[in-house]
C-alpha atoms as a PDB file:
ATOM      1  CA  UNK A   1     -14.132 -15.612  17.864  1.00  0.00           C
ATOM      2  CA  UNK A   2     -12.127 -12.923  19.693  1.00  0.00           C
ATOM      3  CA  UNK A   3      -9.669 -12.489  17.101  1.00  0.00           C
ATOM      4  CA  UNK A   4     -12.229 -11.615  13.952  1.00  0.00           C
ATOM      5  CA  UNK A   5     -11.525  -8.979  12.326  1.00  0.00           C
ATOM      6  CA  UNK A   6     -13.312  -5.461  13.723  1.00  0.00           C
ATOM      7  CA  UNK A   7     -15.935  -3.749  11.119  1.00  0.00           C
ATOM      8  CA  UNK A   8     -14.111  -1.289   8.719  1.00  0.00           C
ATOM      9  CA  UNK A   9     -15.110   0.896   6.273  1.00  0.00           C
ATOM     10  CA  UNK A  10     -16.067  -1.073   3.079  1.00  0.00           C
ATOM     11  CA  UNK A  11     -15.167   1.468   0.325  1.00  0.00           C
ATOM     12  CA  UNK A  12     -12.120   2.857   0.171  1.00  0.00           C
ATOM     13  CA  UNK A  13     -11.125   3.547  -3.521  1.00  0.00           C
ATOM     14  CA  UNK A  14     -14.626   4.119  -5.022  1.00  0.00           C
ATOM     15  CA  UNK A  15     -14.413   1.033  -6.877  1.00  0.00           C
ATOM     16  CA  UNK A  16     -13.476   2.195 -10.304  1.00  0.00           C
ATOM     17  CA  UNK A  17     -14.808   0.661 -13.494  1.00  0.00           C
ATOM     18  CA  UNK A  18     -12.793  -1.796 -15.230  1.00  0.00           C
ATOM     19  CA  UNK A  19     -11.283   0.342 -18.226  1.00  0.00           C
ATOM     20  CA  UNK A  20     -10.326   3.139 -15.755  1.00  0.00           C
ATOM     21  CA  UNK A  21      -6.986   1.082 -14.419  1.00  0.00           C
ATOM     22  CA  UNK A  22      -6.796  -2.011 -16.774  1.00  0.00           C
ATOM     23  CA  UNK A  23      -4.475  -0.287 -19.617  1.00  0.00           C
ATOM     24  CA  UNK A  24      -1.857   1.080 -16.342  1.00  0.00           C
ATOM     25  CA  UNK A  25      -0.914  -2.768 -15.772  1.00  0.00           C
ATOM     26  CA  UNK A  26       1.716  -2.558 -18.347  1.00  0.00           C
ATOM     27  CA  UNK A  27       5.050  -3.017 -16.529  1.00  0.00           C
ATOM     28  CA  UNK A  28       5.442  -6.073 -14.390  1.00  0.00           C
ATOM     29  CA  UNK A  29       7.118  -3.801 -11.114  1.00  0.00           C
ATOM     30  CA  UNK A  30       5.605  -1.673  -8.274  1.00  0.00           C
ATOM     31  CA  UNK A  31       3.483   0.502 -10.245  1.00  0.00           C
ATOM     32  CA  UNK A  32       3.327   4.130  -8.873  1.00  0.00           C
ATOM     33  CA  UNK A  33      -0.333   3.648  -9.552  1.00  0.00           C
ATOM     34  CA  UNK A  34      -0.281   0.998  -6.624  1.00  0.00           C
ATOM     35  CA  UNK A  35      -1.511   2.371  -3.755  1.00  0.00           C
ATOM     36  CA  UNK A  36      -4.685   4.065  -5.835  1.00  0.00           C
ATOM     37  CA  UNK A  37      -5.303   0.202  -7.387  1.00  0.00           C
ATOM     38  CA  UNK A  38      -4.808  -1.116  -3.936  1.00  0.00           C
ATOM     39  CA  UNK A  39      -7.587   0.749  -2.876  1.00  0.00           C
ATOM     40  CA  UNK A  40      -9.892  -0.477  -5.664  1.00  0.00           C
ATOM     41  CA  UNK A  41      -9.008  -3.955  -4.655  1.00  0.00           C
ATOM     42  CA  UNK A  42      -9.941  -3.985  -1.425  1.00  0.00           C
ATOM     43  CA  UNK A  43     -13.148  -2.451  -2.497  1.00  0.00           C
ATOM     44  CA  UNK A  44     -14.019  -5.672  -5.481  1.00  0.00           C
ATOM     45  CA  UNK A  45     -12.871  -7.980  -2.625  1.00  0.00           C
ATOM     46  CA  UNK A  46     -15.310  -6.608   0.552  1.00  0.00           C
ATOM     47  CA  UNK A  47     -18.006  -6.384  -2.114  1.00  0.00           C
ATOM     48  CA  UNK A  48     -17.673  -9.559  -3.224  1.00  0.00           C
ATOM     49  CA  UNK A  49     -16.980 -11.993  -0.463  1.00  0.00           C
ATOM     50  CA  UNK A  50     -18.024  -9.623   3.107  1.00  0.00           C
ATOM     51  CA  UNK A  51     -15.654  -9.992   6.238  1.00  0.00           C
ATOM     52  CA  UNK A  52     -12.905 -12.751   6.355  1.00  0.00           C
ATOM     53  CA  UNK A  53     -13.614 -13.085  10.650  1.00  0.00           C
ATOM     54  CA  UNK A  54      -9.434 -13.802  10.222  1.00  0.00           C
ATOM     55  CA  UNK A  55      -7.451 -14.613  12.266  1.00  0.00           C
ATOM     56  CA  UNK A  56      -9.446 -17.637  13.508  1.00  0.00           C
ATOM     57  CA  UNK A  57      -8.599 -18.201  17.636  1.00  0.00           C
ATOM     58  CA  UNK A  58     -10.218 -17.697  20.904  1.00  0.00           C
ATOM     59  CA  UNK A  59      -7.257 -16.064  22.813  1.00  0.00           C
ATOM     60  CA  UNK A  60      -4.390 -13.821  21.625  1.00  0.00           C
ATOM     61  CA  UNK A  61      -2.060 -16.332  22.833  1.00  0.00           C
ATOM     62  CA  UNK A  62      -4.047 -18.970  20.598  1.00  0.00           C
ATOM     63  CA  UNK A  63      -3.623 -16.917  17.294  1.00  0.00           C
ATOM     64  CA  UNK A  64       0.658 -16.833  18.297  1.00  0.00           C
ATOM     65  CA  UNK A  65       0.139 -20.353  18.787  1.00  0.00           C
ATOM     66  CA  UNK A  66      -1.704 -20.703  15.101  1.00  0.00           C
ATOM     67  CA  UNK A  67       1.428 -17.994  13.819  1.00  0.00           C
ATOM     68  CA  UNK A  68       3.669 -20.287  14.644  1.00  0.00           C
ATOM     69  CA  UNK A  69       2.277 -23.698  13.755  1.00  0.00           C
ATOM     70  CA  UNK A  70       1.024 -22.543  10.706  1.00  0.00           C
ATOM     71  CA  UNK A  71       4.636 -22.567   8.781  1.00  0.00           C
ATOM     72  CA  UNK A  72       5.242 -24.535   6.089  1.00  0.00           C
ATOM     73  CA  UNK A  73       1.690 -26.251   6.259  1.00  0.00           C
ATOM     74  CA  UNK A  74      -2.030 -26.045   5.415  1.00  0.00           C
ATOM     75  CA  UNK A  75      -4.549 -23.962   8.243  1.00  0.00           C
ATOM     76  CA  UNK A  76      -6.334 -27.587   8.395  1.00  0.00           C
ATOM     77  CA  UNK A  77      -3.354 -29.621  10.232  1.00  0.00           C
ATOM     78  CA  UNK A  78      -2.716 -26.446  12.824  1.00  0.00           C
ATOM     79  CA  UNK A  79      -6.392 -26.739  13.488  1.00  0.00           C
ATOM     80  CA  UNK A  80      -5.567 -30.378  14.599  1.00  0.00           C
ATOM     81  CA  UNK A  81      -2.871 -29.226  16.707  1.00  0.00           C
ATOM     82  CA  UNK A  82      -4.105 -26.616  18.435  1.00  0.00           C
ATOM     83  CA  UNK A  83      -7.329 -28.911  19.295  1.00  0.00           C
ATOM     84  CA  UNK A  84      -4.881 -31.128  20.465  1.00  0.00           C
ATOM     85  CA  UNK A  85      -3.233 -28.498  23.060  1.00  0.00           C
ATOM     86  CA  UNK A  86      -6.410 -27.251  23.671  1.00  0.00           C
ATOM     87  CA  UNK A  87      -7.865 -31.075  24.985  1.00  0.00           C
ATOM     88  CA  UNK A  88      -5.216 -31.060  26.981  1.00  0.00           C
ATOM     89  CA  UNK A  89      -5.241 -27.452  28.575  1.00  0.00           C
ATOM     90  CA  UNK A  90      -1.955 -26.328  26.945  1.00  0.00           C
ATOM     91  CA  UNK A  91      -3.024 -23.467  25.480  1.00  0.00           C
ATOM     92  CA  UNK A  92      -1.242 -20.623  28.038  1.00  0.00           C
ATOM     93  CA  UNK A  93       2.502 -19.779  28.177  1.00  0.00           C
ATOM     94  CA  UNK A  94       2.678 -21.111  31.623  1.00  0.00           C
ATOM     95  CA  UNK A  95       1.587 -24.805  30.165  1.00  0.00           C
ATOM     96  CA  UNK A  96       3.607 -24.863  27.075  1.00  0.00           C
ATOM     97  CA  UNK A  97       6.773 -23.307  29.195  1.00  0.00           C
ATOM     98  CA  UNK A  98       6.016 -26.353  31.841  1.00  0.00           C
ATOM     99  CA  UNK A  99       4.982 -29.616  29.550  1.00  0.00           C
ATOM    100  CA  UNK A 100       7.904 -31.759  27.664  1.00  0.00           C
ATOM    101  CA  UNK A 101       9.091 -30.540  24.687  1.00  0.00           C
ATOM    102  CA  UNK A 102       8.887 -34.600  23.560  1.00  0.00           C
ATOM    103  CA  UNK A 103       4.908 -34.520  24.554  1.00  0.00           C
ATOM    104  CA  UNK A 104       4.400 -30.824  23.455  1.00  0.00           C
ATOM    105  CA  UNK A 105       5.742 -32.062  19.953  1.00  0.00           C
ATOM    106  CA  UNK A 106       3.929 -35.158  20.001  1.00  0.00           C
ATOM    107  CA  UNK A 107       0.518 -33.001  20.242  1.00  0.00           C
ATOM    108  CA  UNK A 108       1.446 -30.659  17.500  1.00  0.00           C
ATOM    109  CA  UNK A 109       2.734 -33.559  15.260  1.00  0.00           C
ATOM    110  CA  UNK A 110       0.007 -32.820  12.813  1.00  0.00           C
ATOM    111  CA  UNK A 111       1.327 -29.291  11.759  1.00  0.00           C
ATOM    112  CA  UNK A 112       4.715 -31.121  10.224  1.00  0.00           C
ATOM    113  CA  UNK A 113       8.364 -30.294  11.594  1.00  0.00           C
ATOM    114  CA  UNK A 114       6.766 -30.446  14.697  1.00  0.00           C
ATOM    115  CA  UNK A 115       9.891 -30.478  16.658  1.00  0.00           C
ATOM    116  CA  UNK A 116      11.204 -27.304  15.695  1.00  0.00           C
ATOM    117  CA  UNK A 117       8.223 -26.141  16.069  1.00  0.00           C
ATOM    118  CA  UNK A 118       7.992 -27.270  19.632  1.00  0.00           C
ATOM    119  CA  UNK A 119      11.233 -25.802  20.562  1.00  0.00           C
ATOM    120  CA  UNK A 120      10.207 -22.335  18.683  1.00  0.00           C
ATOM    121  CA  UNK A 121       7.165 -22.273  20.635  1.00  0.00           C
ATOM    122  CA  UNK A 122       9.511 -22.975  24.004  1.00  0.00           C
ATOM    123  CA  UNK A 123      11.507 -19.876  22.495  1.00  0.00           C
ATOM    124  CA  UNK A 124       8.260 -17.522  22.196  1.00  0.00           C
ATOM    125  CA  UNK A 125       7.249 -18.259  25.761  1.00  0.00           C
ATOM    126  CA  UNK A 126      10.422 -17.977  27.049  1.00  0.00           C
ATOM    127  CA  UNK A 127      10.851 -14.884  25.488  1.00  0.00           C
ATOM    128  CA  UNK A 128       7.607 -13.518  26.970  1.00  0.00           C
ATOM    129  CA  UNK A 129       8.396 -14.245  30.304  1.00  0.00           C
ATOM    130  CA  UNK A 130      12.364 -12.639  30.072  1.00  0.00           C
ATOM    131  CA  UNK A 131      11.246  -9.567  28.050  1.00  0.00           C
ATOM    132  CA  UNK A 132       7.358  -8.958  29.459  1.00  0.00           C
ATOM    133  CA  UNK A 133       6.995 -10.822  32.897  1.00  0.00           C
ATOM    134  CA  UNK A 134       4.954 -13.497  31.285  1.00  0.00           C
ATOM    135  CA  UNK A 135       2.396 -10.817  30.376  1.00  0.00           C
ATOM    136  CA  UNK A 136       0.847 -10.455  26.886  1.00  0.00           C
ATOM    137  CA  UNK A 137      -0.591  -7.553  27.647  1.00  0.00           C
ATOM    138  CA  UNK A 138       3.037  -5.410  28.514  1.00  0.00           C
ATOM    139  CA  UNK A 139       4.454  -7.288  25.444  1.00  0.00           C
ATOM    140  CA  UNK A 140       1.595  -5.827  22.926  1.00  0.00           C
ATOM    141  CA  UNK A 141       1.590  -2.476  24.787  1.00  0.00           C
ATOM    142  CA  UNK A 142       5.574  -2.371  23.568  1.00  0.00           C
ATOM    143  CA  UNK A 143       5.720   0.194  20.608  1.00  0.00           C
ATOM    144  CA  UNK A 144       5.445  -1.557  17.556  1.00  0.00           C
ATOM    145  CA  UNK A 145       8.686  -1.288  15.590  1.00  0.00           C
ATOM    146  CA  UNK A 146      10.431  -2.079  19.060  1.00  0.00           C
ATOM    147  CA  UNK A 147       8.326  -5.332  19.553  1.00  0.00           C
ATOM    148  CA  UNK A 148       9.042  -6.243  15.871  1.00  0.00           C
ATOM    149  CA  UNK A 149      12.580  -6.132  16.389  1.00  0.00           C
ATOM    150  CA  UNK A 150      12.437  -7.864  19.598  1.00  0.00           C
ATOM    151  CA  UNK A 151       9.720 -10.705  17.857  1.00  0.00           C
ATOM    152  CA  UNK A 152      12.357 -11.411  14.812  1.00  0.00           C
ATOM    153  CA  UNK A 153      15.279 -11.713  17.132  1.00  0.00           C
ATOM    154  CA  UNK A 154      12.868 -14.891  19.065  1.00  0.00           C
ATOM    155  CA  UNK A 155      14.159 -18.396  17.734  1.00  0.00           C
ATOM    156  CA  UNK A 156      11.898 -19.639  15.026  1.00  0.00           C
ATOM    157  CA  UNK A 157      10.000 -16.547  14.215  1.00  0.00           C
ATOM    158  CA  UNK A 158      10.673 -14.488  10.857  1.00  0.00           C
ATOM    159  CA  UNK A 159       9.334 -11.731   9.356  1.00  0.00           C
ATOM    160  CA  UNK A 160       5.464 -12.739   8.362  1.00  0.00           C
ATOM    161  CA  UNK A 161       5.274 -14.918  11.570  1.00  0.00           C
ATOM    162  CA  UNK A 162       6.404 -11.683  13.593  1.00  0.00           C
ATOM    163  CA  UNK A 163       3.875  -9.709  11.614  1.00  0.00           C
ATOM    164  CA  UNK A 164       1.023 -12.103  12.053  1.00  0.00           C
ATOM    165  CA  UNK A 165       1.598 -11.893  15.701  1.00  0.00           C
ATOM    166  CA  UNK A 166       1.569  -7.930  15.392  1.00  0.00           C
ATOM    167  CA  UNK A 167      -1.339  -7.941  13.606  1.00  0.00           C
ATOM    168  CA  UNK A 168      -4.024 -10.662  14.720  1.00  0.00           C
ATOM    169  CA  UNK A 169      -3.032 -10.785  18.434  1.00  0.00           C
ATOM    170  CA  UNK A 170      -1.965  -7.731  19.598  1.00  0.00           C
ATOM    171  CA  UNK A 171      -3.770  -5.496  16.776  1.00  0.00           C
ATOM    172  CA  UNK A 172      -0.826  -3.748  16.033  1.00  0.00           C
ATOM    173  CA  UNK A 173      -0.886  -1.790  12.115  1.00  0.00           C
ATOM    174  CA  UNK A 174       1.480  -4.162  10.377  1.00  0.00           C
ATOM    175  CA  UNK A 175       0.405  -5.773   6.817  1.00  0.00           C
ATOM    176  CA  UNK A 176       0.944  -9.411   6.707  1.00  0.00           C
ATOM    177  CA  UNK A 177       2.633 -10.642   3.479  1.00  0.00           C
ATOM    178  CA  UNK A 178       2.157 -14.305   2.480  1.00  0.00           C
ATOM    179  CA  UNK A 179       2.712 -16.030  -0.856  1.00  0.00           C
ATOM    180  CA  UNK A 180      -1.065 -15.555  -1.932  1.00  0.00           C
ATOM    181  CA  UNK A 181       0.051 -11.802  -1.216  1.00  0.00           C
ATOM    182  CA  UNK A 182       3.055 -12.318  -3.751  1.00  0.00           C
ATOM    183  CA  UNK A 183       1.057 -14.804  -6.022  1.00  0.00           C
ATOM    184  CA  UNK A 184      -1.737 -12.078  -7.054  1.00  0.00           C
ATOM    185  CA  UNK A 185       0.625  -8.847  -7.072  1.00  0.00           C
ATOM    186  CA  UNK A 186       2.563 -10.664  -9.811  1.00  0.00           C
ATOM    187  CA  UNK A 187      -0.467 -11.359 -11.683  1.00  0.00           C
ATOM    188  CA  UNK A 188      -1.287  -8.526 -11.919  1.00  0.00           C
ATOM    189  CA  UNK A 189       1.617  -6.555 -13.099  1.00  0.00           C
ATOM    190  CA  UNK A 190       1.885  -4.977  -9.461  1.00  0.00           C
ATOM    191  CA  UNK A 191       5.284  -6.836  -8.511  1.00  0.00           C
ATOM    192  CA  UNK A 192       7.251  -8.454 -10.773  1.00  0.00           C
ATOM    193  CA  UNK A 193       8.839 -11.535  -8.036  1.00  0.00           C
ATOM    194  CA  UNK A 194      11.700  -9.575  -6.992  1.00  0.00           C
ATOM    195  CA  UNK A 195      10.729  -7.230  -3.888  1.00  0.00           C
ATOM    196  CA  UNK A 196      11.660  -8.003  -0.564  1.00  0.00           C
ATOM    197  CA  UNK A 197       9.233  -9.086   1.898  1.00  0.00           C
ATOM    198  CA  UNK A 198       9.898  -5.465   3.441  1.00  0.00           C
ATOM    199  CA  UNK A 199       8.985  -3.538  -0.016  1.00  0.00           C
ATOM    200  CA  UNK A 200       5.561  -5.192  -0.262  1.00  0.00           C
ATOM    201  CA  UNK A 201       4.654  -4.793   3.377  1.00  0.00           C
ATOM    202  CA  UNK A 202       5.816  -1.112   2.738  1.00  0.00           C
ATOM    203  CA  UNK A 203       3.848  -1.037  -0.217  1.00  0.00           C
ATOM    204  CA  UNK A 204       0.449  -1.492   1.719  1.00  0.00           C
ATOM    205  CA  UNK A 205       1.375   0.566   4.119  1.00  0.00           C
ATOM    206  CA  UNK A 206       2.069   3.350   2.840  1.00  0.00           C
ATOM    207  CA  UNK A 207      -1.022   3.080   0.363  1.00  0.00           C
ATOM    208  CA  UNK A 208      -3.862   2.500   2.361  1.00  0.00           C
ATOM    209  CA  UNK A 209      -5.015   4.201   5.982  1.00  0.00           C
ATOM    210  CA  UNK A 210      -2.636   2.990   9.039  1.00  0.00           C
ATOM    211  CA  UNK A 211      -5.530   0.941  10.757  1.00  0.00           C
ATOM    212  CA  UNK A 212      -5.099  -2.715  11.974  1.00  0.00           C
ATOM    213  CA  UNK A 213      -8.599  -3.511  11.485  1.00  0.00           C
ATOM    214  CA  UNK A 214      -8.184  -2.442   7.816  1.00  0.00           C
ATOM    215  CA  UNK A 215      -5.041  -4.543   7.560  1.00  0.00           C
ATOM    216  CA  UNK A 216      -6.350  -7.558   8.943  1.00  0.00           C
ATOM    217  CA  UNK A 217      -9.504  -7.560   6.600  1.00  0.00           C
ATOM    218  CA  UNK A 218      -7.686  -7.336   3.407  1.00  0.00           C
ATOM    219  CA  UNK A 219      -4.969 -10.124   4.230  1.00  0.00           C
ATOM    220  CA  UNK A 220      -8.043 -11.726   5.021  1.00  0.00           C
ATOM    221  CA  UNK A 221      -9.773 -11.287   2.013  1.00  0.00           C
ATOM    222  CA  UNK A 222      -6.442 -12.031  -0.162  1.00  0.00           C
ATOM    223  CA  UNK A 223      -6.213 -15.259   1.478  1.00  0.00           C
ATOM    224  CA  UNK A 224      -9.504 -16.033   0.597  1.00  0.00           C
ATOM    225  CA  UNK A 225      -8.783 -15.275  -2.708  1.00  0.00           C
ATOM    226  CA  UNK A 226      -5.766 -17.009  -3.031  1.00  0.00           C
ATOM    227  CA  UNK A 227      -7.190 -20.155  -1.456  1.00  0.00           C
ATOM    228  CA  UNK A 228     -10.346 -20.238  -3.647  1.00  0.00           C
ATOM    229  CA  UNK A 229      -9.384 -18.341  -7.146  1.00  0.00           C
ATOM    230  CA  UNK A 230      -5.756 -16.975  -7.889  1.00  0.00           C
ATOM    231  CA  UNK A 231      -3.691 -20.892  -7.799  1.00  0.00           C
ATOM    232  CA  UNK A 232      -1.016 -21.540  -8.013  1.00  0.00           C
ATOM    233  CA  UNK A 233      -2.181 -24.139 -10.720  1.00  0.00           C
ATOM    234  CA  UNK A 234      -5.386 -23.820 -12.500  1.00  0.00           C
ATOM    235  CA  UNK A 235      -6.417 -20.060 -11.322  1.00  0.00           C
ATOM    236  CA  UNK A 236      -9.947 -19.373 -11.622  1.00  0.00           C
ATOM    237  CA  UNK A 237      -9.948 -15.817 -13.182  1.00  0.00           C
ATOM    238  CA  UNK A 238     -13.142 -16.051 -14.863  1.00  0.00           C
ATOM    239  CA  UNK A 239     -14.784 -16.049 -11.190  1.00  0.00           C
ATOM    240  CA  UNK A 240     -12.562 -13.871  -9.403  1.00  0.00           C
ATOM    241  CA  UNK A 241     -13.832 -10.931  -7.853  1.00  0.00           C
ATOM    242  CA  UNK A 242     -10.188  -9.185  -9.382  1.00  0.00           C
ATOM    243  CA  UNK A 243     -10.773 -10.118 -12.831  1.00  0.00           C
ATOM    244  CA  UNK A 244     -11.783  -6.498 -14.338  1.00  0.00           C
ATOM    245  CA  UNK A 245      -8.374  -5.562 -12.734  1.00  0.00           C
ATOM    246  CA  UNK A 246      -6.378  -8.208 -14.851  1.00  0.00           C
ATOM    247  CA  UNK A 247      -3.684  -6.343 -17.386  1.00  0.00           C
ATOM    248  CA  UNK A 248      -4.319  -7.826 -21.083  1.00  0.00           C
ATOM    249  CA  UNK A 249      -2.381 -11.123 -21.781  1.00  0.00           C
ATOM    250  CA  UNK A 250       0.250 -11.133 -23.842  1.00  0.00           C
ATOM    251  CA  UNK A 251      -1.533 -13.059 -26.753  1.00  0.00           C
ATOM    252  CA  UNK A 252      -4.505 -10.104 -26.804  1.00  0.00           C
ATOM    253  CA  UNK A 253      -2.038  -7.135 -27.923  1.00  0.00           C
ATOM    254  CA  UNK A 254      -2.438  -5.509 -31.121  1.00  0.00           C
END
């Protein structure tokens, strides 16, 4: 797929052993031990489970297609969608600017609220073809904190679709924060519910090496994690490649 992740380095904290960081995870808040346990997390994770291959699409404009769609619903029903655009040869700006918004929302019905999301994916290529000629290429090629602005101001798109964009299609160094992102900070004592969406995104960034490849790798792998182990209901901690990492539960103080 064109938009899997590149190769990155594997090791980037020297995995430490479970003792070394377990008795820090005291205080439910953004530890100033964070960006050092960040490290060691990304480590357990590329150990365990390898690369994610994430974002999955076969164009850039594809993956801002998934961005979009992929609000408020499951990967599985924007995979129906997007093979539905794609059946029909709608997966360009030029097609979606040209087709119906009634049709174009009929095709992407699968994704839910599909016709805001129609007229947010009008907005995007509108957008693209007022700011950048049409041309992906000049938009991505914008510095990145000017593009972000210019992204959030776009009908439709907020702050993680903006920095999905960033990220999986144009490969720009921007951390993607999701609620699997929130879920396992706050189990583990690194983020206590409260930050912004800004403070955790700062939070990886300023811990861990400015590299987009890196980026997209670990969102990666925290999806998987969130999807397969850290539930919302029912976590499976016992299996999780972060369990040495978990702080003590209440009930096993002294």
């Amino acid at each position: 797929m064109e938009m899997s992740a590149h190769r990155v380095l594997p090791i980037l904290g020297q995995f430490a052993p479970p003792g070394a960081i377990r008795s820090r995870h005291q205080v439910p808040a953004l530890v100033p031990q964070a960006p050092h346990v960040l490290q060691f997390y990304y480590d357990a994770l590329f150990r365990a489970h390898g690369p994610q291959h994430w974002w999955p699409g076969r164009t850039r404009f594809e993956v801002i297609v998934g961005a979009i769609l992929t609000q408020n619903t499951s990967w599985t029903n924007v995979e129906r969608a997007i093979r539905n655009l794609r059946r029909q040869r709608l997966l360009s700006p030029l097609a979606i600017a040209r087709v119906s918004p009634t049709r174009l929302a009929r095709l992407i019905r699968s994704s839910g609220y599909f016709r805001q999301k129609a007229r947010k994916l009008k907005a995007f290529v509108r957008f693209l073809r007022v700011a950048h000629q049409g041309s992906l290429t000049k938009m991505f090629r914008t510095p990145t904190a000017i593009l972000r602005e210019q992204l959030l101001a776009v009908h439709g798109i907020g702050l993680e679709t903006a920095d999905s964009i960033l990220l999986y299609a144009g490969k720009h160094p921007v951390f993607v924060v999701d609620a699997y992102t929130r879920r396992i900070l706050g189990r583990h004592h690194l983020a206590h519910g409260r930050q912004s969406y800004e403070e955790i995104r700062a939070l990886f960034e300023q811990s861990l090496p400015r590299s987009a490849a890196l980026f997209n790798e670990y969102h990666g792998l925290l999806v998987r994690t969130g999807k397969d182990f850290c539930r919302a209901k029912a976590p499976l901690c016992e299996h999780c490649a972060l369990k040495p990492f978990l702080p003590p539960s209440p009930e096993a103080a002294p």
